[in-house]
N, C-alpha and C. Protein backbone atom coordinates (compact mmCIF):
# COMPACT_ATOMS: atom_id res chain seq x y z
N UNK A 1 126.04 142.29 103.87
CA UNK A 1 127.38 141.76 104.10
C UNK A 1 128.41 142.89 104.11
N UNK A 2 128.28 143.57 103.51
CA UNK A 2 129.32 144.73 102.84
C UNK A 2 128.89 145.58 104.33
N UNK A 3 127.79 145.92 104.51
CA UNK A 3 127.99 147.14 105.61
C UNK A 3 128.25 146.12 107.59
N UNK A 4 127.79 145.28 107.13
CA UNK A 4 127.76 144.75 108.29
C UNK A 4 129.36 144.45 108.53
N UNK A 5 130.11 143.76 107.33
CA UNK A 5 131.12 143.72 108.07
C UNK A 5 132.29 144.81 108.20
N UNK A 6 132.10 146.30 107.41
CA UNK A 6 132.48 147.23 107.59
C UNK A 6 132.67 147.92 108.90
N UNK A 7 131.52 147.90 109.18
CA UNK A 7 131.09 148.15 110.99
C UNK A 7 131.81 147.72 111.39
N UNK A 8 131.23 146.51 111.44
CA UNK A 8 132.18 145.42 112.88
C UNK A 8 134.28 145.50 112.75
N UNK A 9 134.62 145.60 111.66
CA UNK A 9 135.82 146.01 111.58
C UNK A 9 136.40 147.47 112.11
N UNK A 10 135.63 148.35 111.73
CA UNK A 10 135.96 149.94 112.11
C UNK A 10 135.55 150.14 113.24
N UNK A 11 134.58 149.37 114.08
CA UNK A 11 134.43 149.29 115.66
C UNK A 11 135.72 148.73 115.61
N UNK A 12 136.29 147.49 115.22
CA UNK A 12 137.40 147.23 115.74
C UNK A 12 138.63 147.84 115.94
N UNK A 13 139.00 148.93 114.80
CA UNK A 13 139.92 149.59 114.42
C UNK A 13 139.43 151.24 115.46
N UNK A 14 138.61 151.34 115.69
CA UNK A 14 138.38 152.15 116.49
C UNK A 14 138.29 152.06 118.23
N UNK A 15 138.39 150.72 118.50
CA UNK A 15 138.45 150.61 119.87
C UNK A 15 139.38 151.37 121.16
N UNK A 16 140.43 151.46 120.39
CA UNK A 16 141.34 153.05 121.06
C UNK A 16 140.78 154.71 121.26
N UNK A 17 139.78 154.64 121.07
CA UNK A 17 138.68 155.48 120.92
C UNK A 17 139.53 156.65 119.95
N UNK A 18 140.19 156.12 118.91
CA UNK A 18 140.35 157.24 118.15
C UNK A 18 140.20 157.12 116.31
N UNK A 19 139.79 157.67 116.10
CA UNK A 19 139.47 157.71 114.36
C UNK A 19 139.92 156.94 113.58
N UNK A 20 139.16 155.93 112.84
CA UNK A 20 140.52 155.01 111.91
C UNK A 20 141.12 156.26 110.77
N UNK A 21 141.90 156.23 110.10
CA UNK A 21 142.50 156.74 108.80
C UNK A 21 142.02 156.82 107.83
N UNK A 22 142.25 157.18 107.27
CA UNK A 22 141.80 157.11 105.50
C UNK A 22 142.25 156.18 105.32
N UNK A 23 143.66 155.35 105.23
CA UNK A 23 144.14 154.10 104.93
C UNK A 23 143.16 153.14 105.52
N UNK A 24 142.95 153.09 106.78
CA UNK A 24 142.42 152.17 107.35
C UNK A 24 141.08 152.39 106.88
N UNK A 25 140.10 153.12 107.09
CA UNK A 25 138.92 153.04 106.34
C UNK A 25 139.08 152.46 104.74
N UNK A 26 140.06 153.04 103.93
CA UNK A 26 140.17 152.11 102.46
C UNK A 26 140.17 150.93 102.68
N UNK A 27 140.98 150.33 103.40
CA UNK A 27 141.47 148.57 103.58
C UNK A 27 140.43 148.44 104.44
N UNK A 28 139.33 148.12 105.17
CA UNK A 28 138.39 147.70 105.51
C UNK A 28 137.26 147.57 104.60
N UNK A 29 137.15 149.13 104.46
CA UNK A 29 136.20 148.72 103.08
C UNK A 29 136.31 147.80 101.94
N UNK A 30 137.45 148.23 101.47
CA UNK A 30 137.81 147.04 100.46
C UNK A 30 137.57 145.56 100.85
N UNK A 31 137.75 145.02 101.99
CA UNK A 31 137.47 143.59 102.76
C UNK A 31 136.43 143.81 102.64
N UNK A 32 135.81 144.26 103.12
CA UNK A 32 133.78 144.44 103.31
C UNK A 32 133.41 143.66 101.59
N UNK A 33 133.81 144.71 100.57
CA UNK A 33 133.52 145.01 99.35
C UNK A 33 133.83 143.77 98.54
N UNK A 34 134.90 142.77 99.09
CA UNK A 34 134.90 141.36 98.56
C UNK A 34 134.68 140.58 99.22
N UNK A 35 134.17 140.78 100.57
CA UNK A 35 133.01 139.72 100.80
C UNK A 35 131.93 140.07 100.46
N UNK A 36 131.07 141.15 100.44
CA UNK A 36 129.81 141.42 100.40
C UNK A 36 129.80 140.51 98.42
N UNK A 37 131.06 140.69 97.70
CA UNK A 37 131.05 140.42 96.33
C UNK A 37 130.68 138.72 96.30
N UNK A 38 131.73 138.46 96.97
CA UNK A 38 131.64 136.87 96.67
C UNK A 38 130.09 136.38 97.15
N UNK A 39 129.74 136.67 97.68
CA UNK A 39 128.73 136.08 98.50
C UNK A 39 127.20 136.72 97.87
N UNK A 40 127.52 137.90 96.62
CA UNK A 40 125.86 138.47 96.19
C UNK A 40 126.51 137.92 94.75
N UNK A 41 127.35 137.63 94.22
CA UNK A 41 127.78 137.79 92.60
C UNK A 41 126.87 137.14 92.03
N UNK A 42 126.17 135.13 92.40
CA UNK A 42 125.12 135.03 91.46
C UNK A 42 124.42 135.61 91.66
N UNK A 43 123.91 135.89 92.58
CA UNK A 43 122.36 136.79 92.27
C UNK A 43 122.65 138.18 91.23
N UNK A 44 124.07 138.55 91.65
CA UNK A 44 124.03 139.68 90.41
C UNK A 44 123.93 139.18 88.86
N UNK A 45 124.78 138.05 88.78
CA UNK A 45 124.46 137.51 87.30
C UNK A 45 122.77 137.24 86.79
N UNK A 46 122.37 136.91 88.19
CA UNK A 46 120.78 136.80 87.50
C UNK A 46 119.97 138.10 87.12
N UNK A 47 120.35 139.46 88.01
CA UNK A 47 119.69 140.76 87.98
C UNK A 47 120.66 140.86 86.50
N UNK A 48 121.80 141.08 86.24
CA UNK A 48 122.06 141.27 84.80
C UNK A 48 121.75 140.68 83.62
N UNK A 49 121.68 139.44 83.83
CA UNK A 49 121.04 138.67 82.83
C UNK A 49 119.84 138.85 83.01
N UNK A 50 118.46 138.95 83.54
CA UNK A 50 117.31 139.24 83.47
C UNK A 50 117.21 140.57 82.99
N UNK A 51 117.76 141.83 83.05
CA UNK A 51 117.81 142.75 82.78
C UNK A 51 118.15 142.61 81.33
N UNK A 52 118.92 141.91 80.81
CA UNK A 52 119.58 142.14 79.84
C UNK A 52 119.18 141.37 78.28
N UNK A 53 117.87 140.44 78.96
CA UNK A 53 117.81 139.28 78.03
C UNK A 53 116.37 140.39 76.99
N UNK A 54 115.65 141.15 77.32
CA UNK A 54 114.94 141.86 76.29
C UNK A 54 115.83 142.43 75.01
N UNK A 55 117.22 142.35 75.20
CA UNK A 55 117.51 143.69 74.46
C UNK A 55 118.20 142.48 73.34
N UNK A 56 118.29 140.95 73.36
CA UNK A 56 118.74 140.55 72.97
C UNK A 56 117.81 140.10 71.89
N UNK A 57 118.19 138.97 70.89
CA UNK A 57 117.52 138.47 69.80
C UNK A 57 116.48 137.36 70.39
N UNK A 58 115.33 137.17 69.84
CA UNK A 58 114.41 136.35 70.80
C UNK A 58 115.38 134.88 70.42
N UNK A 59 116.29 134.36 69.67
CA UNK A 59 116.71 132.90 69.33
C UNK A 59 118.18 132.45 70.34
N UNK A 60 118.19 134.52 71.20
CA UNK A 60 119.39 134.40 71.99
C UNK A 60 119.21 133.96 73.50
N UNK A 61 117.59 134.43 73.83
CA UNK A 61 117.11 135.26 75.32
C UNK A 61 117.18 133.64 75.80
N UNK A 62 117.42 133.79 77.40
CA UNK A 62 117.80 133.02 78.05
C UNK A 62 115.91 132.79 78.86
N UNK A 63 115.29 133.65 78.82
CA UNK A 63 114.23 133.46 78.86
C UNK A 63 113.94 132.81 80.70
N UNK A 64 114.77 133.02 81.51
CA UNK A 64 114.40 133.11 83.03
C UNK A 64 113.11 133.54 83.83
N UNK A 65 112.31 132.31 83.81
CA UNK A 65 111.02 132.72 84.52
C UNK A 65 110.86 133.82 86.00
N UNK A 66 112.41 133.55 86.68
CA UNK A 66 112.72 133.98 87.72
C UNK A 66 114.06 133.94 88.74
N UNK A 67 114.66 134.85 89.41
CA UNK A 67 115.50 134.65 90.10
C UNK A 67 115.65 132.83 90.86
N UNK A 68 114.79 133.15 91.09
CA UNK A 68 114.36 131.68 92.49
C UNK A 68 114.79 130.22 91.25
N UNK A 69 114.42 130.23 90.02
CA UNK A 69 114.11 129.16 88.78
C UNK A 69 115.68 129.28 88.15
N UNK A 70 116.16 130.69 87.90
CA UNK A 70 117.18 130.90 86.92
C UNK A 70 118.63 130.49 87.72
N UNK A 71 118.58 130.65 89.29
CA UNK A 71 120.01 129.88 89.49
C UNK A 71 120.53 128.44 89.21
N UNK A 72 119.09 127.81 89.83
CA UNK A 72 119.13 126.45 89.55
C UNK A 72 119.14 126.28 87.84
N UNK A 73 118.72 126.54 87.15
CA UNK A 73 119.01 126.30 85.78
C UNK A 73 120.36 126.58 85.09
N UNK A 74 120.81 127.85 85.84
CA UNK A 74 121.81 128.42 84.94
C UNK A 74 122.87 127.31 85.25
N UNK A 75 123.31 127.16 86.55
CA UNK A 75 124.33 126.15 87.10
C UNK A 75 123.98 124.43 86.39
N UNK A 76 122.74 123.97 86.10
CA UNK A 76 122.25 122.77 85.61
C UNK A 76 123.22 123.03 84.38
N UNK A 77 122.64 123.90 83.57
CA UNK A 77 123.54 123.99 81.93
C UNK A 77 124.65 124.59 81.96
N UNK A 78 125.30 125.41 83.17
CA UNK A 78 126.46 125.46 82.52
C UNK A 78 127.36 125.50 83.57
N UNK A 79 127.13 124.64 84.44
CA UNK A 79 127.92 124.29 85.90
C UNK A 79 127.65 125.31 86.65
N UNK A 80 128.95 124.67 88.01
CA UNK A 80 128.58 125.28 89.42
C UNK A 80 130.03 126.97 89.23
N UNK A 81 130.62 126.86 88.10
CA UNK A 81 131.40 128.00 88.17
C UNK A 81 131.02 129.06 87.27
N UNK A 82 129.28 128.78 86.68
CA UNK A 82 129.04 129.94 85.87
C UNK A 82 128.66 131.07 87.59
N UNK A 83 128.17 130.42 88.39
CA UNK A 83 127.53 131.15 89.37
C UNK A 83 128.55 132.31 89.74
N UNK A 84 129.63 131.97 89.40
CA UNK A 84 131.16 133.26 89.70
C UNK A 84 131.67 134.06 88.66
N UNK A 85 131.23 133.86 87.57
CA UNK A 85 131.64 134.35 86.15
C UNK A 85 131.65 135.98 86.37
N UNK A 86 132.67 136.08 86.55
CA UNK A 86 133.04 137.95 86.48
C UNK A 86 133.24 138.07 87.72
N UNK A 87 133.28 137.51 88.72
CA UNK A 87 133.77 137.60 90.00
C UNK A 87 134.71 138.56 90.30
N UNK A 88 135.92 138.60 89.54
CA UNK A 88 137.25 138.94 89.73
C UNK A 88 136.72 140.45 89.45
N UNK A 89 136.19 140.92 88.10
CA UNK A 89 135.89 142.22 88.00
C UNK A 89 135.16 142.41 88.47
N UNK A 90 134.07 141.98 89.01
CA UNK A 90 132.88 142.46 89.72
C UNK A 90 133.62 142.93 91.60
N UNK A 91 135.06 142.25 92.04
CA UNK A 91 135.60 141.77 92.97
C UNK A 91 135.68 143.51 92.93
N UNK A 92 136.28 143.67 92.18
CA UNK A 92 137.10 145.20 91.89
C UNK A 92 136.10 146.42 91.87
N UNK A 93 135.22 145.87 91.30
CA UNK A 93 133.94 147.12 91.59
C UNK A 93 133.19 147.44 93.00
N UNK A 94 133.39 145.77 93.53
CA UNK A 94 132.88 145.79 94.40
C UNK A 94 134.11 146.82 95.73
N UNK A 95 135.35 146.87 95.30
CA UNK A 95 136.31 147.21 96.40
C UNK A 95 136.21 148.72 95.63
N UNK A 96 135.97 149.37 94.51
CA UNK A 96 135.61 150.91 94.42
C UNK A 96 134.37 150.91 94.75
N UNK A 97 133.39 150.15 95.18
CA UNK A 97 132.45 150.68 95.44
C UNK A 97 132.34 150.88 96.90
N UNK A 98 132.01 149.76 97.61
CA UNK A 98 132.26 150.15 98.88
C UNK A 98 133.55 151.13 99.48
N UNK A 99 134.22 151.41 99.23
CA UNK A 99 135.42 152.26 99.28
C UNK A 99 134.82 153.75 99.46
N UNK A 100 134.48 154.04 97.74
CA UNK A 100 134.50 154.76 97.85
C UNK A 100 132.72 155.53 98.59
N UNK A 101 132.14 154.77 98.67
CA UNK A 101 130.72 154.38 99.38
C UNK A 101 130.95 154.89 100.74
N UNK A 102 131.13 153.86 101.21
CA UNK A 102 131.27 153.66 102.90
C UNK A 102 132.38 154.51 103.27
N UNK A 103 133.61 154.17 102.80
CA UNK A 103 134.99 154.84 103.24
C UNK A 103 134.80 156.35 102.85
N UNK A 104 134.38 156.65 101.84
CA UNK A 104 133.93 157.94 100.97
C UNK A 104 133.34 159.02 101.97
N UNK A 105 131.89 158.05 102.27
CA UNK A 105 131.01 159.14 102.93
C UNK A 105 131.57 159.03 104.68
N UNK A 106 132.18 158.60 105.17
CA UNK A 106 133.15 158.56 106.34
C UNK A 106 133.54 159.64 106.59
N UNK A 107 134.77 159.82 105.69
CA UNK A 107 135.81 160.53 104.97
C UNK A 107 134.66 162.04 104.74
N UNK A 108 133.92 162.17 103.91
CA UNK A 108 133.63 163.30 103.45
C UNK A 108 132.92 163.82 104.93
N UNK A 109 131.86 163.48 105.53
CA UNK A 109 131.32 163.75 107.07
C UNK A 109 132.31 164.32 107.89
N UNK A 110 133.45 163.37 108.19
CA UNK A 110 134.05 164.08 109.11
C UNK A 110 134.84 165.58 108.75
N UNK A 111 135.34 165.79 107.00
CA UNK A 111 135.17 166.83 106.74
C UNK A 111 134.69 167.58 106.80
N UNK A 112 133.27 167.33 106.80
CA UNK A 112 132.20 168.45 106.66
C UNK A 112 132.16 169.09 108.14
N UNK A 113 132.28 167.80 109.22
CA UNK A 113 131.89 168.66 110.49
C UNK A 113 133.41 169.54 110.95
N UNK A 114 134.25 168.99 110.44
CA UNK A 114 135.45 169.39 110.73
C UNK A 114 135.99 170.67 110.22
N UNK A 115 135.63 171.57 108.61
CA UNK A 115 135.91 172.38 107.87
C UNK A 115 134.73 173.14 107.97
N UNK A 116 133.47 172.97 108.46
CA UNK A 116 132.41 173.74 107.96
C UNK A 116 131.55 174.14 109.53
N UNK A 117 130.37 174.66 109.19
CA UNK A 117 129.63 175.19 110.64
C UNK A 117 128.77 174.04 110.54
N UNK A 118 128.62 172.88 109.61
CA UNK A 118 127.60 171.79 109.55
C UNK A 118 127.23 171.22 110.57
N UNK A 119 126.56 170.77 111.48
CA UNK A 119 126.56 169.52 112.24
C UNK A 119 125.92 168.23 111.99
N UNK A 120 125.84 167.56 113.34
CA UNK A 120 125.62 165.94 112.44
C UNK A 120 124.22 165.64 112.29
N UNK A 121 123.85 166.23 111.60
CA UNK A 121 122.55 165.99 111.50
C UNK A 121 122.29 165.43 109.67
N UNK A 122 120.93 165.54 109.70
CA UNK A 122 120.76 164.62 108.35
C UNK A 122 120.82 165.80 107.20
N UNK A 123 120.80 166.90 107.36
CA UNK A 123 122.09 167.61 106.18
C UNK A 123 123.41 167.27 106.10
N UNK A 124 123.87 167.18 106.74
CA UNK A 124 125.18 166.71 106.74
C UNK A 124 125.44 165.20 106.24
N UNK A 125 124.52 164.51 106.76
CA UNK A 125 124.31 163.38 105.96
C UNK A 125 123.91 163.06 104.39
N UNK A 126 123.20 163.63 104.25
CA UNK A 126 122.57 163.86 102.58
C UNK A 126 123.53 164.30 102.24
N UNK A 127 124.55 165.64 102.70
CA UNK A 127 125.75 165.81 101.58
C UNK A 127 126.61 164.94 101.02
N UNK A 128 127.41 164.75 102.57
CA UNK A 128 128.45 163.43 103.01
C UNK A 128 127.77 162.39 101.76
N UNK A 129 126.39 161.84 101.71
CA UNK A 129 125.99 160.80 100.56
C UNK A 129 126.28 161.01 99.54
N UNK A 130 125.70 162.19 99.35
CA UNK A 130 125.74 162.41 98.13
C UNK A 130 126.78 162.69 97.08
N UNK A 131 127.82 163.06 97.78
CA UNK A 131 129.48 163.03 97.47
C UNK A 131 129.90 161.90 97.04
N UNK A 132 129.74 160.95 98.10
CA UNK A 132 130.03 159.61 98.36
C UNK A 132 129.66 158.42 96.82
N UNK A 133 128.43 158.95 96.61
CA UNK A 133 127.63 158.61 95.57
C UNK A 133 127.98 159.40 93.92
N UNK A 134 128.53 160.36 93.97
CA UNK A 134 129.00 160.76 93.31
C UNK A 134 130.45 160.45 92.49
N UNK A 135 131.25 160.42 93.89
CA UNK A 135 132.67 159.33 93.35
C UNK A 135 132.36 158.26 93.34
N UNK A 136 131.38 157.60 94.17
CA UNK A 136 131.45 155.83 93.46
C UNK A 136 130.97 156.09 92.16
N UNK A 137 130.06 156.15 91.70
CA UNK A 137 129.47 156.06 90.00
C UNK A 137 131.32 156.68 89.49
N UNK A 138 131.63 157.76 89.56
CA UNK A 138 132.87 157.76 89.00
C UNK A 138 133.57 156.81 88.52
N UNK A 139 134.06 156.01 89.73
CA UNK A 139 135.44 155.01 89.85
C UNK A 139 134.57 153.67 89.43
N UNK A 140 133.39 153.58 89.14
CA UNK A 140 132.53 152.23 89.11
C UNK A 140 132.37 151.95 87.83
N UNK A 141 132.12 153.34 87.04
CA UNK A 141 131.94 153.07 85.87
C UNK A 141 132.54 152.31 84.66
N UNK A 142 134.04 152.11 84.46
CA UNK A 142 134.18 151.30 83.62
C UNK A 142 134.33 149.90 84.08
N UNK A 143 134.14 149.42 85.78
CA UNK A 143 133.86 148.20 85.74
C UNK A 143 132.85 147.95 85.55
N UNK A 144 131.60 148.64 85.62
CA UNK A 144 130.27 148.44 85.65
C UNK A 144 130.13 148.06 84.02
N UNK A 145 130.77 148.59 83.24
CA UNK A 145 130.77 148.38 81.55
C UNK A 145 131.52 146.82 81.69
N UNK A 146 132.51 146.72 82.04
CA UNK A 146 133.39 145.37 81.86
C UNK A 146 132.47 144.23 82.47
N UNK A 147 132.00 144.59 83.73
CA UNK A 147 131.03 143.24 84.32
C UNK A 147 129.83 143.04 83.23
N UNK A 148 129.35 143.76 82.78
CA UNK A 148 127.89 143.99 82.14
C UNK A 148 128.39 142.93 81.22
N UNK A 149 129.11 143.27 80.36
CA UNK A 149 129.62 142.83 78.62
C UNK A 149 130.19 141.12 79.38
N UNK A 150 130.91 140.61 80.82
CA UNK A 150 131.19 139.78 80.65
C UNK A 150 130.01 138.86 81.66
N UNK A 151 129.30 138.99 82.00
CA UNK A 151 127.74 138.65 82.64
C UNK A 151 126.93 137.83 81.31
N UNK A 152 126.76 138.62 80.43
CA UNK A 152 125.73 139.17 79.46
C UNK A 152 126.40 138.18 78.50
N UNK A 153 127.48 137.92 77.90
CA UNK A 153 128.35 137.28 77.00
C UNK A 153 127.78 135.87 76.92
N UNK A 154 127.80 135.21 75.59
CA UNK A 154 127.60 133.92 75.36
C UNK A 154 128.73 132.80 75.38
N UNK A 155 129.90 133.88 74.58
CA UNK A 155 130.79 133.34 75.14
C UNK A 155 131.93 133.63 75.65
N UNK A 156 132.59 133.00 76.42
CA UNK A 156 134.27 133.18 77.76
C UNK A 156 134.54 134.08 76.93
N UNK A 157 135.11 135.28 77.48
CA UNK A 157 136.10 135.93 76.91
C UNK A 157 137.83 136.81 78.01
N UNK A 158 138.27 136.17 77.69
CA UNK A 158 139.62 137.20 78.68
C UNK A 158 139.08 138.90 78.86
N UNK A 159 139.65 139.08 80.31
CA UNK A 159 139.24 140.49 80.14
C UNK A 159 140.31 141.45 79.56
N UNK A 160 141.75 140.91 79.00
CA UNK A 160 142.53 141.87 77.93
C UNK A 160 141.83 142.02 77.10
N UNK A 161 141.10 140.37 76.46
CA UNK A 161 140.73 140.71 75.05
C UNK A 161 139.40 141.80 74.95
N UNK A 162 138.58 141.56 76.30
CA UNK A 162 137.24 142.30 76.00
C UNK A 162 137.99 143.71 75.88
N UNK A 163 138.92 144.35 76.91
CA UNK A 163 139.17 145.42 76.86
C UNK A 163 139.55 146.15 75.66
N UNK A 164 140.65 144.87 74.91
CA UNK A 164 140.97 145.43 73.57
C UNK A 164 139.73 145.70 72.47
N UNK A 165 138.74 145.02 72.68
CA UNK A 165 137.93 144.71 71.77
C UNK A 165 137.20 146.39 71.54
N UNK A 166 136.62 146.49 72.66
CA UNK A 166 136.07 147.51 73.23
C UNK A 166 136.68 148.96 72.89
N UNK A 167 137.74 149.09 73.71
CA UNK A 167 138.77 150.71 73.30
C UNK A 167 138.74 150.56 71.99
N UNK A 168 139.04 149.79 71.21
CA UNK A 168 139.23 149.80 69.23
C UNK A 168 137.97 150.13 68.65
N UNK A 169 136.63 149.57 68.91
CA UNK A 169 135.90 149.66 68.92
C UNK A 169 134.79 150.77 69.25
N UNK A 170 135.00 151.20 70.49
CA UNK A 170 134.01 152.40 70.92
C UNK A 170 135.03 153.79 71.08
N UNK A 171 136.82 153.17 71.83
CA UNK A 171 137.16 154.01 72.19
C UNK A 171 137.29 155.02 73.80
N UNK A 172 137.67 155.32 73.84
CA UNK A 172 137.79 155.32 75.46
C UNK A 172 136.57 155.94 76.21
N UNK A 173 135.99 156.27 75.47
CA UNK A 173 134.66 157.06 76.29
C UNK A 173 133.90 155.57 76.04
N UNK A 174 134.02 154.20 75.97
CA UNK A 174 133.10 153.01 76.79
C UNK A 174 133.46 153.13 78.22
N UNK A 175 134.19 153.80 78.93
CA UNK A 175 134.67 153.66 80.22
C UNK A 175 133.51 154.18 80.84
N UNK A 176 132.39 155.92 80.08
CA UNK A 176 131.31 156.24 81.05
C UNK A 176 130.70 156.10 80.57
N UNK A 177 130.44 155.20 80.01
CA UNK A 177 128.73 154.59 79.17
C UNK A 177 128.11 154.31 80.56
N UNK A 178 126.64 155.27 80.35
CA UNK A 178 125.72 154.90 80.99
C UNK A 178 125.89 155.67 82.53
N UNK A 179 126.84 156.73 82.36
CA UNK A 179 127.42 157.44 84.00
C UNK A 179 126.34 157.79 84.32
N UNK A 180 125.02 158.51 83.28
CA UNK A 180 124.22 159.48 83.99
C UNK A 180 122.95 158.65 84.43
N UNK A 181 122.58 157.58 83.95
CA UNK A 181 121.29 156.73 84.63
C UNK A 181 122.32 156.03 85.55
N UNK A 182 123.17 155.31 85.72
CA UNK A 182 123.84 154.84 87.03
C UNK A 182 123.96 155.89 88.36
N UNK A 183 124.37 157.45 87.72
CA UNK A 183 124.12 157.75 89.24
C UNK A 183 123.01 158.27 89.44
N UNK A 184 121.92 158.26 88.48
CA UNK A 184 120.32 158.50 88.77
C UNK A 184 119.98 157.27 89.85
N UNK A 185 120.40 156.08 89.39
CA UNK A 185 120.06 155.46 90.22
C UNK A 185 121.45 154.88 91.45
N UNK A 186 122.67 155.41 91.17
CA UNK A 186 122.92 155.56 92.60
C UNK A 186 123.15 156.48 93.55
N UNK A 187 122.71 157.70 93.04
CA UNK A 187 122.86 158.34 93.91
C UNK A 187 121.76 158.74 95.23
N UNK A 188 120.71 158.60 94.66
CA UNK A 188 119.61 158.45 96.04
C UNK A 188 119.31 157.24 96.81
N UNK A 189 120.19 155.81 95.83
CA UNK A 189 120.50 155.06 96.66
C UNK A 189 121.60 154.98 97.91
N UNK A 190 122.49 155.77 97.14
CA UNK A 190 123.52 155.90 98.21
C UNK A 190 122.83 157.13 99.42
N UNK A 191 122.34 158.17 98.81
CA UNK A 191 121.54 158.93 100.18
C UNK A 191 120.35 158.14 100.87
N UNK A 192 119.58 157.35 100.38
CA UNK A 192 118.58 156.91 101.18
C UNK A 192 119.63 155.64 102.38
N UNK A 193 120.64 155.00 101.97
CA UNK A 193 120.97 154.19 102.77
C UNK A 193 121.49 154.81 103.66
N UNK A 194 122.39 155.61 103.62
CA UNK A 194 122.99 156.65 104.59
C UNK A 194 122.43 157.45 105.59
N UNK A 195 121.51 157.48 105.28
CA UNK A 195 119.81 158.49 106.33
C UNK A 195 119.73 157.53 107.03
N UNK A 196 118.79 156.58 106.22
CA UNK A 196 118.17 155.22 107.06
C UNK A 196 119.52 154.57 107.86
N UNK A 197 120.33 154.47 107.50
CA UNK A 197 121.91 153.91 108.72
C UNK A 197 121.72 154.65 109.72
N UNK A 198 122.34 155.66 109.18
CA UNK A 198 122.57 156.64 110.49
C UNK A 198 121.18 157.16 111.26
N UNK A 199 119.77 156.75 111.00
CA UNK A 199 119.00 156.91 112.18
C UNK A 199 119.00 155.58 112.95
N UNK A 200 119.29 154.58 111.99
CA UNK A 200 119.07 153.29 112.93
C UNK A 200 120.29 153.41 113.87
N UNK A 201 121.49 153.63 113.55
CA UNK A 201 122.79 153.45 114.42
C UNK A 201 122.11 154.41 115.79
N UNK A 202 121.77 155.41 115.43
CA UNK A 202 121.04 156.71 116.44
C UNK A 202 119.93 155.72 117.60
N UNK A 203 119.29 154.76 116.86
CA UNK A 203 117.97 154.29 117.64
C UNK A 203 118.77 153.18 117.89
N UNK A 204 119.55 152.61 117.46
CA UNK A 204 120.37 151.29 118.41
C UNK A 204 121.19 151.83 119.40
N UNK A 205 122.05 153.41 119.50
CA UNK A 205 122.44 153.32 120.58
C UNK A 205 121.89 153.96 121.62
N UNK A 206 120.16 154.64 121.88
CA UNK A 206 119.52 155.16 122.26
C UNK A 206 118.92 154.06 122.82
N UNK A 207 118.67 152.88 122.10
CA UNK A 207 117.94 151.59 122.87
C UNK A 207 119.26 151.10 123.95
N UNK A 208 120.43 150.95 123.16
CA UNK A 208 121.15 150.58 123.97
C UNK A 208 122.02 150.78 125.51
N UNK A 209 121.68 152.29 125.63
CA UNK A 209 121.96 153.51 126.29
C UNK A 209 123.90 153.90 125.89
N UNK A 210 123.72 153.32 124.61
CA UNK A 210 125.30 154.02 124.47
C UNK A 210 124.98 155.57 124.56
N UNK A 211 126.28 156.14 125.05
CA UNK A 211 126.90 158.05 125.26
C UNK A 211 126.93 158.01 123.46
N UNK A 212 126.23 159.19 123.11
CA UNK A 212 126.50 159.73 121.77
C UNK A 212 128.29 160.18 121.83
């Protein structure tokens, strides 16, 4: 959802055959980044809560046989608006992530070919990612803490109060809890998607006979 409708917008914004902006790449992405949100959030509540139910007390664990079993259950016991629970912050991660993701590695590429002897090839790509991947885990990280704690929660809590709870509590370094396994695991996610894109975009317009 997130890349598909990124595309199709920045083709749009590009149809003058000239470069969208940095503005305009932000505000697209960001659209991408809350639809791609609204439309994956339960399934993220189920990958967090499945993830999350070992670490708990066995009289707590929600005990989900499976993705496919745990939506239908979760919504049975606790309605059709647990399926959105953290939406709003997850909304926000989702608009630094793709942002700085998609809009990021945009942004950093055309630098690279633009400031450097690089060309477009898949070095240039692996950097451009890996940058890309680098500031998202950045800017992701203390929502990635705020969604977790309100996913995971038994019970409602405001996100002033979690916040207050939290800074008093841990103090401001809860903001990069967990920076260095998040970009273990996003950062070769963000390079493997970026390779694999940009050869497919390469073999769709080679099938298609688009002019490079």
């Amino acid at each position: 959802m997130r890349f598909g409708v990124y595309e199709k917008l920045k083709q749009n914004a590009s149809a003058d055959k000239k470069t969208p902006s940095f503005a305009t790449l932000v505000t697209i992405s960001s659209i991408s980044g809350v639809a791609g949100c609204i439309v994956g959030n339960p399934a993220d509540i189920m990958n967090v809560r499945m993830q999350h139910d070992a670490a708990l007390p066995p009289a707590q664990r929600r005990n989900y046989p499976n993705a496919l079993l745990a939506l239908p259950r979760m919504i049975r016991e606790e309605g059709w608006g647990s399926a959105f629970r953290g939406v709003w912050p997850n909304s926000g991660r989702a608009v630094l992530m793709t942002a700085s993701q998609l809009a990021g590695y945009d942004i950093f590429k055309q630098e690279l070919l633009a400031r450097t002897s690089m060309k477009d090839n898949t070095a240039t790509h692996l950097t451009a990612s890996l940058m890309a991947g680098f500031v998202a885990t950045t800017l992701c990280s203390p929502l990635d803490v705020i969604k977790t704690r309100i996913m995971t929660a038994k019970d409602k809590q405001s996100i002033r109060s979690l916040l207050s709870t939290i800074t008093k509590t841990e103090g401001p370094a809860w903001m990069f809890r967990g920076w260095v396994p998040s970009f273990i695991r996003l950062g070769p996610h963000t390079i493997a998607t970026f390779i694999i894109l940009e050869q497919h975009k390469k073999l769709y317009r080679k099938i298609k006979g688009y002019q490079e």
